[in-house]
Every structure is written in C-alpha cells, then in structure tokens.
N, C-alpha and C. Protein backbone atom coordinates (compact mmCIF):
# COMPACT_ATOMS: atom_id res chain seq x y z
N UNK A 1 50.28 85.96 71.93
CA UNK A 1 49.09 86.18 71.13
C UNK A 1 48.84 85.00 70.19
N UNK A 2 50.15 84.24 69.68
CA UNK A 2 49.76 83.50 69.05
C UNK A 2 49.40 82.44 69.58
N UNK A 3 49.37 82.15 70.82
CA UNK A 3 48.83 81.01 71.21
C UNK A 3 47.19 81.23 71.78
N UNK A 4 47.10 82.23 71.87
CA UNK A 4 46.11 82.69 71.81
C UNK A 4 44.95 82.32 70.65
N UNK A 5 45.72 82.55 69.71
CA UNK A 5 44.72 82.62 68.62
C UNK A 5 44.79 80.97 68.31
N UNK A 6 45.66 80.07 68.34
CA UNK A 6 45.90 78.49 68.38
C UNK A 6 44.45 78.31 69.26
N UNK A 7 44.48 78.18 70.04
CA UNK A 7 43.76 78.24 71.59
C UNK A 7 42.13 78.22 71.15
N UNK A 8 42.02 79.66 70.42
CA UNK A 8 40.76 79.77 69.39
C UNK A 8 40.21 78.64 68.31
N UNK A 9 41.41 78.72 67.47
CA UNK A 9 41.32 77.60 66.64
C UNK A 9 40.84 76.25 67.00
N UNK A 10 41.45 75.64 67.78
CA UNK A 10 41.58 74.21 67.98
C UNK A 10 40.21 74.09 68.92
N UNK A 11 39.74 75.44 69.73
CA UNK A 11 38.42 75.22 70.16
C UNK A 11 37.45 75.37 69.31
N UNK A 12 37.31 76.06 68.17
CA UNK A 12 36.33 76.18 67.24
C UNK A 12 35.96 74.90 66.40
N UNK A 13 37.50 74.68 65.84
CA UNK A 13 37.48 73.05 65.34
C UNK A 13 36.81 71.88 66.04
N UNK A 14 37.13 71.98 67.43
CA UNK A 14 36.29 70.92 68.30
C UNK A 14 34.89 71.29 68.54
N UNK A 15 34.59 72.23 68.64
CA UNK A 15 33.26 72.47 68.46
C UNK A 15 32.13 72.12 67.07
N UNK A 16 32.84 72.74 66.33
CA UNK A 16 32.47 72.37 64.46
C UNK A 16 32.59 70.54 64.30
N UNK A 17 33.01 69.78 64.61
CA UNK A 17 33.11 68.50 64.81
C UNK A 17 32.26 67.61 65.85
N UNK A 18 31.93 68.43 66.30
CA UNK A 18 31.39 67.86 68.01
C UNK A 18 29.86 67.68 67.46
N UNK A 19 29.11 67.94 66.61
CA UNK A 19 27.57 68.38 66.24
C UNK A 19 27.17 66.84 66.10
N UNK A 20 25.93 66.94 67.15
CA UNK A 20 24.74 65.50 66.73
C UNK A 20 24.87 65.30 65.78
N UNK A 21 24.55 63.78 65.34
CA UNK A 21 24.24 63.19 63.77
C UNK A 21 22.54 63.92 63.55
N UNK A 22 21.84 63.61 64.84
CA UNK A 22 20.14 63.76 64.52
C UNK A 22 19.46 64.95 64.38
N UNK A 23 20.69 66.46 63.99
CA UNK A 23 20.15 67.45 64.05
C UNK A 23 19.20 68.02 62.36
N UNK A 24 18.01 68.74 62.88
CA UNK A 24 16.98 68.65 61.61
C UNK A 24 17.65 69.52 60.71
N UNK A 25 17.48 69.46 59.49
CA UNK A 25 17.72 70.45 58.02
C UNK A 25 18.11 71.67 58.31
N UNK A 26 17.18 72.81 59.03
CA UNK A 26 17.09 73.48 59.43
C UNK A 26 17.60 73.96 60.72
N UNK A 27 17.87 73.32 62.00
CA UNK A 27 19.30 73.40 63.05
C UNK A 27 20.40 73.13 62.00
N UNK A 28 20.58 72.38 61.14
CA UNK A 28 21.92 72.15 60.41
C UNK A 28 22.40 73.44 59.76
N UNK A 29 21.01 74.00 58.99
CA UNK A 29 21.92 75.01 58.11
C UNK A 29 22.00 76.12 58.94
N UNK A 30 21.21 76.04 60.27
CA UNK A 30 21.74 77.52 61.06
C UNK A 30 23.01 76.99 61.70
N UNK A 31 23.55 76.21 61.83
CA UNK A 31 24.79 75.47 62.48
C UNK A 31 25.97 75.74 61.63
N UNK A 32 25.35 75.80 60.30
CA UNK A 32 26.45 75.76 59.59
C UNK A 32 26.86 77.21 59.73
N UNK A 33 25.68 77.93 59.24
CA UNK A 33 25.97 79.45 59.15
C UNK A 33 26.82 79.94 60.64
N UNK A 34 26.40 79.15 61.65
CA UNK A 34 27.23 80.05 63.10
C UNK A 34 28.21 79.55 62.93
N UNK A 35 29.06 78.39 62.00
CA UNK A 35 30.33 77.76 61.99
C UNK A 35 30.62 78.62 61.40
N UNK A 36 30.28 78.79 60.44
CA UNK A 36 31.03 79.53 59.00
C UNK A 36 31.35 80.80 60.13
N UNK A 37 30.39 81.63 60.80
CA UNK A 37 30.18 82.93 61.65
C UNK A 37 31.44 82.93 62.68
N UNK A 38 31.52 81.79 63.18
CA UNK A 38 32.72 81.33 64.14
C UNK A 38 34.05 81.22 63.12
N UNK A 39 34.41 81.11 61.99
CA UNK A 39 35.28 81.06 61.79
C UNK A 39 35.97 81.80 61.35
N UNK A 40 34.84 82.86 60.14
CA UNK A 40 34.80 84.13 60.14
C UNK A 40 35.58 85.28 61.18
N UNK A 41 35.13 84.52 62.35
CA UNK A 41 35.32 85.94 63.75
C UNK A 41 36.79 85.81 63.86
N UNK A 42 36.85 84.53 63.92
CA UNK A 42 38.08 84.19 64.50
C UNK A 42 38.99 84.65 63.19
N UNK A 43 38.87 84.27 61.98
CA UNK A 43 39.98 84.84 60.82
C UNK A 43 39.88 86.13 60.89
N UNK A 44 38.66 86.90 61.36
CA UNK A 44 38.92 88.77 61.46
C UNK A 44 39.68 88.72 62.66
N UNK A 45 39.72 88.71 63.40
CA UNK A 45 40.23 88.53 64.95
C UNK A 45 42.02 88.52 64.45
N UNK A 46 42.22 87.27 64.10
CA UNK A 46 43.77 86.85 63.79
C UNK A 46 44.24 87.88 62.33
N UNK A 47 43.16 88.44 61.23
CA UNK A 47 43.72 89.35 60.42
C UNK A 47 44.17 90.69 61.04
N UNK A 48 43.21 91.28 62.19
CA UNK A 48 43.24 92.42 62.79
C UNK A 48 44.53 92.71 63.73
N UNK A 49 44.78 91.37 64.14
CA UNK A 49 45.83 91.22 65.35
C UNK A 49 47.14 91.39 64.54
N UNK A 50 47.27 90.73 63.36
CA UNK A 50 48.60 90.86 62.72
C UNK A 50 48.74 92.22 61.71
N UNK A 51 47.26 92.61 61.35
CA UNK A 51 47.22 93.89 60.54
C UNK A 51 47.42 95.09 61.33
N UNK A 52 47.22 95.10 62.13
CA UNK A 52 47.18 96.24 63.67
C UNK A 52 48.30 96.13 64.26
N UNK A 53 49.27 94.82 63.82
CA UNK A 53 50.37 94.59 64.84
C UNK A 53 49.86 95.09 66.89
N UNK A 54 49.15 94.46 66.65
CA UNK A 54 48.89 95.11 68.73
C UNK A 54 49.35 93.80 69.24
N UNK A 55 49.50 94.69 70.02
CA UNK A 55 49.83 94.39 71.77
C UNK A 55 49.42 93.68 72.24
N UNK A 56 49.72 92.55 73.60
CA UNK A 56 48.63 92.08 74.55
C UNK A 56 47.84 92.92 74.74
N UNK A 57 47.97 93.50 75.52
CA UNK A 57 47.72 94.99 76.72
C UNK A 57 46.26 95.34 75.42
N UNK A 58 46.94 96.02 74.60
CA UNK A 58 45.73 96.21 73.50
C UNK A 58 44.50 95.46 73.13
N UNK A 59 44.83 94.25 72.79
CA UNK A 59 44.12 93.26 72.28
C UNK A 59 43.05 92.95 73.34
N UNK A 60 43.63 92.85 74.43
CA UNK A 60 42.60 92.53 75.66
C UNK A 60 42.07 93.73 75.95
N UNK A 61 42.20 94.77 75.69
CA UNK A 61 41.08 96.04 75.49
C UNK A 61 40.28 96.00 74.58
N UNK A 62 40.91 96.09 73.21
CA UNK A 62 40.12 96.05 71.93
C UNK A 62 39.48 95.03 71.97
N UNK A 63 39.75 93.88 71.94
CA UNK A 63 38.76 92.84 71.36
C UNK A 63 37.18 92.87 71.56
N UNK A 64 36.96 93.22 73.05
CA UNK A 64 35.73 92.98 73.97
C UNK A 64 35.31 94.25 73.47
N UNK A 65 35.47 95.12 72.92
CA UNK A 65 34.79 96.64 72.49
C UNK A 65 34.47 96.37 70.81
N UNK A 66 35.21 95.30 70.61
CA UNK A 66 34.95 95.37 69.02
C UNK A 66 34.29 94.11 68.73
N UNK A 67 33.95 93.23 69.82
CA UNK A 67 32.97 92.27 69.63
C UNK A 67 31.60 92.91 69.95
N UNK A 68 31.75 93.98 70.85
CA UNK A 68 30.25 94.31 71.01
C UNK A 68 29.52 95.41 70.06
N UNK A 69 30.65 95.95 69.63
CA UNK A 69 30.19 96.81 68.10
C UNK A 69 29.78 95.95 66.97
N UNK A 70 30.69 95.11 67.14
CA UNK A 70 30.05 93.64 66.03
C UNK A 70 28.40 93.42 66.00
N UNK A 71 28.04 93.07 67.14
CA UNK A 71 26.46 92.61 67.69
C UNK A 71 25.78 94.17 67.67
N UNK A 72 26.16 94.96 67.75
CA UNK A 72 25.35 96.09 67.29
C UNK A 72 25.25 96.72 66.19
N UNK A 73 26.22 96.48 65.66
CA UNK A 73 26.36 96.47 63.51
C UNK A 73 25.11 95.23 63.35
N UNK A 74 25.26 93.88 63.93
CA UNK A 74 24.51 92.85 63.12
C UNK A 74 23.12 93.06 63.46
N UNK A 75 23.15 93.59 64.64
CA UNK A 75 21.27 93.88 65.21
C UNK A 75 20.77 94.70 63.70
N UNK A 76 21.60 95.67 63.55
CA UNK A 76 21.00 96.83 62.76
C UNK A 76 20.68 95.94 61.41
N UNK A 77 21.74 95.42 60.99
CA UNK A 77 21.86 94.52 59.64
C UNK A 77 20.39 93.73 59.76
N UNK A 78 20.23 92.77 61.22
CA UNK A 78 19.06 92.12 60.70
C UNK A 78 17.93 92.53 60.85
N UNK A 79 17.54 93.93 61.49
CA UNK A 79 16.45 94.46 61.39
C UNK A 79 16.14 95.55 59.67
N UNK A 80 17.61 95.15 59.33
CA UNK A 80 17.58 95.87 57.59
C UNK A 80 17.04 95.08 56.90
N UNK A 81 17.68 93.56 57.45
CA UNK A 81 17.04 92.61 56.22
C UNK A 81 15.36 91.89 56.24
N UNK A 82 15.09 92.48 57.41
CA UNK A 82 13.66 91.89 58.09
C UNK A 82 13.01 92.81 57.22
N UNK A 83 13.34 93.96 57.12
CA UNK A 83 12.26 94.85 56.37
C UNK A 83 12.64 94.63 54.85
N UNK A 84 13.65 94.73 54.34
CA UNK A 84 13.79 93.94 52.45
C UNK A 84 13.22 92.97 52.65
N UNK A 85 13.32 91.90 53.59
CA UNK A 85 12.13 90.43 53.43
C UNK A 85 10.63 91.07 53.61
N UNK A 86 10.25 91.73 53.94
CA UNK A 86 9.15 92.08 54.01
C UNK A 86 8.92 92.68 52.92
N UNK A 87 9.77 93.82 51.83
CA UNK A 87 9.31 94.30 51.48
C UNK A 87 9.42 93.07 49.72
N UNK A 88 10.03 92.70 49.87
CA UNK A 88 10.18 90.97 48.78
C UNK A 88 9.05 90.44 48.96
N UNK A 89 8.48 90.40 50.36
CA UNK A 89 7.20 88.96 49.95
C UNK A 89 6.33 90.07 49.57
N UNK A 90 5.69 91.17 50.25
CA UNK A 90 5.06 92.21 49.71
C UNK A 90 4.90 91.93 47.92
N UNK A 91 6.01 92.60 47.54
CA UNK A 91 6.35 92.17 45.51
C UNK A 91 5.86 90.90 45.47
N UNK A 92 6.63 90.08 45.84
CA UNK A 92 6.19 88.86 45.26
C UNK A 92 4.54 88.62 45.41
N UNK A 93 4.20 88.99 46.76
CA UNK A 93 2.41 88.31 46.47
C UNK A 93 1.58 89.18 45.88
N UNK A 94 2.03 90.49 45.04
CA UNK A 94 1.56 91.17 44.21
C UNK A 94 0.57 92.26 45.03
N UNK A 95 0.89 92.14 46.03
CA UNK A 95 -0.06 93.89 47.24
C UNK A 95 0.20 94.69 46.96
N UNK A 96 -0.63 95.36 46.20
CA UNK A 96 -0.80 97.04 45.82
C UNK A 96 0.41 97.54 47.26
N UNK A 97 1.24 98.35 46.74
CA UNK A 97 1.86 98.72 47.56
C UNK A 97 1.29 100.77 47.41
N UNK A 98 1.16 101.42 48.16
CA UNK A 98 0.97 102.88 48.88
C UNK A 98 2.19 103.41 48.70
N UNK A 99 1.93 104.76 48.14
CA UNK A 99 3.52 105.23 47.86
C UNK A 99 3.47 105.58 49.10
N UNK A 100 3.34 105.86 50.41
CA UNK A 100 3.49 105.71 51.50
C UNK A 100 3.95 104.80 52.29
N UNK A 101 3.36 103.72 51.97
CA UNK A 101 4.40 103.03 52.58
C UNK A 101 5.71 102.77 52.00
N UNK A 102 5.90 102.35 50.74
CA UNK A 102 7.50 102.69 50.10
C UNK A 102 7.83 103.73 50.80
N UNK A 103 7.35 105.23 50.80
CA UNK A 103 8.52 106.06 51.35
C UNK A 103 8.85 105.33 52.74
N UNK A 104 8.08 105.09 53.58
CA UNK A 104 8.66 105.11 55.10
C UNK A 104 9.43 103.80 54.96
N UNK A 105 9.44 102.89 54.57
CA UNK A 105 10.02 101.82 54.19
C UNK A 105 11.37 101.67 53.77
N UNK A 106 11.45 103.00 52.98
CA UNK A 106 12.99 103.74 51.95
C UNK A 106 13.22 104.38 53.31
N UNK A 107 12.74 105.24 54.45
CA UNK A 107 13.24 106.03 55.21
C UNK A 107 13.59 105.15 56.55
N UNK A 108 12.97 103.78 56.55
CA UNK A 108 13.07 103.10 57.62
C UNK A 108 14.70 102.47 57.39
N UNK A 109 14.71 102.07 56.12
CA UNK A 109 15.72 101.42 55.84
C UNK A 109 16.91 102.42 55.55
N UNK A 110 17.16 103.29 55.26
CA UNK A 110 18.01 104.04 55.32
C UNK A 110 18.36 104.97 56.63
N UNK A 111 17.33 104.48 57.14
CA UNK A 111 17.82 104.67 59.00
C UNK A 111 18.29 103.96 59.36
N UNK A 112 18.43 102.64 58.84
CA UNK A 112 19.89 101.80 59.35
C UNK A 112 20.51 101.88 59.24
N UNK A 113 20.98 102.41 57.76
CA UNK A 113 22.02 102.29 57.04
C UNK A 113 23.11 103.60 57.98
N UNK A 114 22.19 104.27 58.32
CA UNK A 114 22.96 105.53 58.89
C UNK A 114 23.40 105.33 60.41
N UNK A 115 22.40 104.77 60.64
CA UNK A 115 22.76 104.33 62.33
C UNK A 115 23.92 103.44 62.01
N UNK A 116 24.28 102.48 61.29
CA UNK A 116 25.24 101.69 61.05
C UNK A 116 26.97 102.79 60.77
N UNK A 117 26.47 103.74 60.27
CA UNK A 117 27.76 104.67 59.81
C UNK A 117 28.02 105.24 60.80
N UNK A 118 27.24 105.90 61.56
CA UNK A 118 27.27 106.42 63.16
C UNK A 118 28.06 105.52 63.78
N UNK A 119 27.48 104.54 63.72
CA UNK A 119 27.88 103.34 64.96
C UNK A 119 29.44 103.13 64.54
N UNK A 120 29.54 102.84 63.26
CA UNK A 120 31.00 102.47 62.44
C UNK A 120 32.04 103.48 62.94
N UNK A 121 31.74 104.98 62.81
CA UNK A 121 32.06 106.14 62.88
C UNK A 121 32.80 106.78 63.90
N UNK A 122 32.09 106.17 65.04
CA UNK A 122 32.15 106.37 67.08
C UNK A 122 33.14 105.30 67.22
N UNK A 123 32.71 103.93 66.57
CA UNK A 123 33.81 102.99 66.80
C UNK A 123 35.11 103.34 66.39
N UNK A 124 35.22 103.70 65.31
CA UNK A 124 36.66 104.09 65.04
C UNK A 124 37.31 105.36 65.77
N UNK A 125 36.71 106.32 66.09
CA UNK A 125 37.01 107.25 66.47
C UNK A 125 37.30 107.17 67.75
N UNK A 126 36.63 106.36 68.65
CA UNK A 126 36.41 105.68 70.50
C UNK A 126 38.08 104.58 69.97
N UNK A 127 38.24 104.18 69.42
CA UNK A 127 39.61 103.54 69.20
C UNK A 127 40.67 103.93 69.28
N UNK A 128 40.85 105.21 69.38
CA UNK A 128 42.09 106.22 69.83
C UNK A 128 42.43 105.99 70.96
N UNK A 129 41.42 105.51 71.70
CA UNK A 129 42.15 105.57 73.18
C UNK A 129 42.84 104.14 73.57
N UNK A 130 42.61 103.73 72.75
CA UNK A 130 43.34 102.04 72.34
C UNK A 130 44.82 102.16 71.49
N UNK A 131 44.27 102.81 70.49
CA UNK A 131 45.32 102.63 69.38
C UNK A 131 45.96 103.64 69.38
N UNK A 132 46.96 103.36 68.24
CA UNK A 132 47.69 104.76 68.33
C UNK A 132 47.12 105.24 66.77
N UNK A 133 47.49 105.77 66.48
CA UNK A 133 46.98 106.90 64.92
C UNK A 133 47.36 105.88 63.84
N UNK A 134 48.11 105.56 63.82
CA UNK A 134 48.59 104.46 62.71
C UNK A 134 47.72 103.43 62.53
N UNK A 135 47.51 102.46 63.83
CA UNK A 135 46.59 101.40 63.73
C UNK A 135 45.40 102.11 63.60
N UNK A 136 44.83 103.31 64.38
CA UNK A 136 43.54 103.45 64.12
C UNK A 136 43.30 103.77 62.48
N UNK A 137 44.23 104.22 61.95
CA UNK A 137 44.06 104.38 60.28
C UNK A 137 44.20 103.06 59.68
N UNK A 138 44.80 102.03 59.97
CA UNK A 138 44.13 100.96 59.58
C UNK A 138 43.35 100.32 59.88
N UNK A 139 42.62 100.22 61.09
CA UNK A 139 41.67 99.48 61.08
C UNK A 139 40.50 100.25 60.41
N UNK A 140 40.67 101.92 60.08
CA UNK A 140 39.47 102.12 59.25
C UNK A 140 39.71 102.08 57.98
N UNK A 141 40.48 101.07 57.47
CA UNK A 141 40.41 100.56 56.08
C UNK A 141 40.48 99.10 56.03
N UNK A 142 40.51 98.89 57.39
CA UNK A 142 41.06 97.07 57.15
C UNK A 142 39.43 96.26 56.51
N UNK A 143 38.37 96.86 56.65
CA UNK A 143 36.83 96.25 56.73
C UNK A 143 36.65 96.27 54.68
N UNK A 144 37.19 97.58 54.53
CA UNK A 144 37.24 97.46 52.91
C UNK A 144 38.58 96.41 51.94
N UNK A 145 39.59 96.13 52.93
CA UNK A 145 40.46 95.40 52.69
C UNK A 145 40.56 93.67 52.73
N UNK A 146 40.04 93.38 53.74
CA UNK A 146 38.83 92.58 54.08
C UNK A 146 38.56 91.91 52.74
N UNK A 147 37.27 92.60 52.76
CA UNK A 147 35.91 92.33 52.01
C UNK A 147 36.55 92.52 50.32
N UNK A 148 37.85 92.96 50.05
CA UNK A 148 38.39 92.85 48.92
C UNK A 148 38.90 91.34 48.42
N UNK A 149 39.69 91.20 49.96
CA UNK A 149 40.53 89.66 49.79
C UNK A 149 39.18 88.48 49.97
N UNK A 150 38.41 88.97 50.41
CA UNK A 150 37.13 87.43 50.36
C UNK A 150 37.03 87.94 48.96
N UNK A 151 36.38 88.93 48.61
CA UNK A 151 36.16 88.82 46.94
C UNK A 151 36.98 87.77 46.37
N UNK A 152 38.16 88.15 46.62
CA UNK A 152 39.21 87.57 45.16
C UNK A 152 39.17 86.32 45.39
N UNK A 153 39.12 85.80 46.84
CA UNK A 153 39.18 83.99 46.41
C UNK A 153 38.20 83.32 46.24
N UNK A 154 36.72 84.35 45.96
CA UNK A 154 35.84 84.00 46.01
C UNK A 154 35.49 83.61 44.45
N UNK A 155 36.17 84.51 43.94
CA UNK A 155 36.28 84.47 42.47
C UNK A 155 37.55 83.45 41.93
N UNK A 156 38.67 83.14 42.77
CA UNK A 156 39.58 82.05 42.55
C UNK A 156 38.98 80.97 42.45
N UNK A 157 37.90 80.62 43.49
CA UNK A 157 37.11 79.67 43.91
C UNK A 157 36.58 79.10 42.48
N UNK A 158 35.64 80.37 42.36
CA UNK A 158 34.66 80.02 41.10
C UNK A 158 35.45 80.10 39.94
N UNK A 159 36.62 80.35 39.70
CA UNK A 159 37.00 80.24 38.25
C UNK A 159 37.88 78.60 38.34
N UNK A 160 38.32 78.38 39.26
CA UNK A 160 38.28 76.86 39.29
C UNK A 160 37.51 75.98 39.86
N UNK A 161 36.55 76.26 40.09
CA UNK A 161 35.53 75.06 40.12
C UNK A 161 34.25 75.20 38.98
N UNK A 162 34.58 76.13 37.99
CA UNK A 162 34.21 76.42 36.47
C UNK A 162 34.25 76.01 35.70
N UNK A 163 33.71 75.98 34.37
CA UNK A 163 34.10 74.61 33.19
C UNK A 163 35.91 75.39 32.88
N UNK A 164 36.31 74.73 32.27
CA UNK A 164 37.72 74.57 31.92
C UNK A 164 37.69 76.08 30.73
N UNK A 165 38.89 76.50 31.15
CA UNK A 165 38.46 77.75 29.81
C UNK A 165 40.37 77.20 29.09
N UNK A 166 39.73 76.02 27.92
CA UNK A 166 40.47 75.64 27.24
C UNK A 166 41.17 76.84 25.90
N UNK A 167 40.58 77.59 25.84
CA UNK A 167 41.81 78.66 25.12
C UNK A 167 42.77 79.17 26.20
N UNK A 168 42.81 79.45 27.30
CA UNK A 168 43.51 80.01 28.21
C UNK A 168 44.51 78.80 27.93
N UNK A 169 44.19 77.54 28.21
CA UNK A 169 45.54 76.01 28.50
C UNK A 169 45.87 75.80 27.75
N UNK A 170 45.18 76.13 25.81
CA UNK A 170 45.93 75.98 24.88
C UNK A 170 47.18 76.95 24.36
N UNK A 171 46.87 78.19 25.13
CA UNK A 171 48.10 78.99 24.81
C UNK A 171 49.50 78.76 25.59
N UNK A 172 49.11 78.45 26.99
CA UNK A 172 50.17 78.03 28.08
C UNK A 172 50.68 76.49 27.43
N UNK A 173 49.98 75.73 26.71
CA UNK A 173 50.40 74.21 26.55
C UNK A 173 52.00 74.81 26.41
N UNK A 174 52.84 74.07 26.76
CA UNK A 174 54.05 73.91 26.10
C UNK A 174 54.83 72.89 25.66
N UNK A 175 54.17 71.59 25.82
CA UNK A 175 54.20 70.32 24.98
C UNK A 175 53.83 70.43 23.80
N UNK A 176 52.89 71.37 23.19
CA UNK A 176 52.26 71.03 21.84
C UNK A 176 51.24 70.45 22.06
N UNK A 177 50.46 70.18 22.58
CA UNK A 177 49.00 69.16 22.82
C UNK A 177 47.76 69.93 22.45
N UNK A 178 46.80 69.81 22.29
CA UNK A 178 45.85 70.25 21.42
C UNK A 178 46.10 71.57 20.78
N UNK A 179 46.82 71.41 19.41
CA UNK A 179 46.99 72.63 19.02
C UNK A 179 46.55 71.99 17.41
C-alpha cells in the first residue's frame, strides 16, 4: 500500500511541475485549485488508508466507491454554490427580491444540503460490506477529524505568518533581552 501511495505522490508531483509557462490567469488559478484538489485527494486517500488501517483487498474496493461518492457530494456542493452566487449578485445589484423567491431559494438550497446527508448517510452505511464495524465507525468520524486537523494548521499557519506577538517572546525570553 505504501508504495502505492509513493506511486501517487511522485505522479502528482510530476504532473504539478509539468504545467506550460503560457497558461492564462485564469487556466492558472483553475490549475492551481485542481493541484491543491489533487493533493488534497491524495492526503485523504493516504489519511484514510492509515486511519482505517485496511487492507489491499479493501482499499481496492473502497477507494473506487468513495471516489465516486466524492463527485456526487461535489456535484451537489456546486449546484449549492451556483445558487448562493446567484443569490449574492441578486443582493449585490440591489433586485427587489419576492418573498417567493427567497423561500424556494431557502428550499432549493436546503435540498442539497439534505441530499448531501442522504448521500453521506447510504455511503457510510453501503460501507459495511467493505469494512468491518470498527473502521466503518471511523470513517464516520474521520471527515469531522479531518476538517479539525486542516483547521489547526491553518491557524498555525496564520499565527506565524502574523505580526510577532512580542508579549508572548518577552515572557519565554530567557536571556533577559527586552525586558
């Protein structure tokens, strides 16, 4: 498995490197976003494999069922965000909006949200026949576990690439230096 996931790596990397110099603003920043998307997959992929502890045998079941739940979570996602963009430029260019259309708008969009829990819901549950009870109980926490650990280095990130929070370094000094 682990060469497996090497295998991934070193093709993603060559790919992410491989990009025209002459591509426009706009191919660039969707390039970037499918890099970032590609690398993303691949770090859920290699978190899931070692958080799940699975199997070959497994992995080559699961994967291909949980890439295509992926693309049917993101369909839903971008037909969620097509309608908040719509309903943003709406606000912004100041159109009398119809409490009619807000409701169906609130009911359109919260029909994703539900089809998305459905969909989430079947997936985990259709995973039994993969997993055993253990892994399937983690992988229905691994998505909130996840999205915890991007938080935190997201916030590691930003508290050091932040202005300096010089009371914090004046208490740690232990030379004596600006005191």
């Amino acid at each position: 498995m682990k060469i497996v996931f090497l295998i991934l790596v070193f093709g993603l990397a060559k790919d992410t490197y491989s990009q025209r110099a002459e591509v426009a603003e706009t191919e660039l920043d969707s390039a970037f976003n499918l890099d970032n998307r590609k690398e993303m997959e691949s770090m859920m992929i290699w978190k899931l494999t070692s958080e799940l502890d699975l199997e070959v045998e497994q992995a080559e079941k699961f994967f291909p069922r949980f890439r295509k739940h992926r693309k049917e979570i993101e369909t839903l996602r971008k037909k969620d965000r097509l309608l908040a963009k719509s309903i943003k430029l709406s606000i912004s260019q100041n159109k009398k909006l119809m409490q009619s259309e807000v409701v169906k708008m609130i009911k359109e969009s919260s029909s994703f949200r539900k089809k998305m829990a459905d969909k989430e819901e079947d997936f985990l549950i259709k995973s039994g026949d993969i997993l055993n009870p253990k892994q399937q109980a983690k992988l229905g926490i691994f998505k909130h576990k996840m999205l915890r650990e991007l938080k935190g280095g997201i916030n590691k990130k930003r508290s050091r690439g932040g202005k300096r929070k010089f009371g914090n370094e004046r208490k740690n000094n232990k030379r004596g230096f600006w005191k």
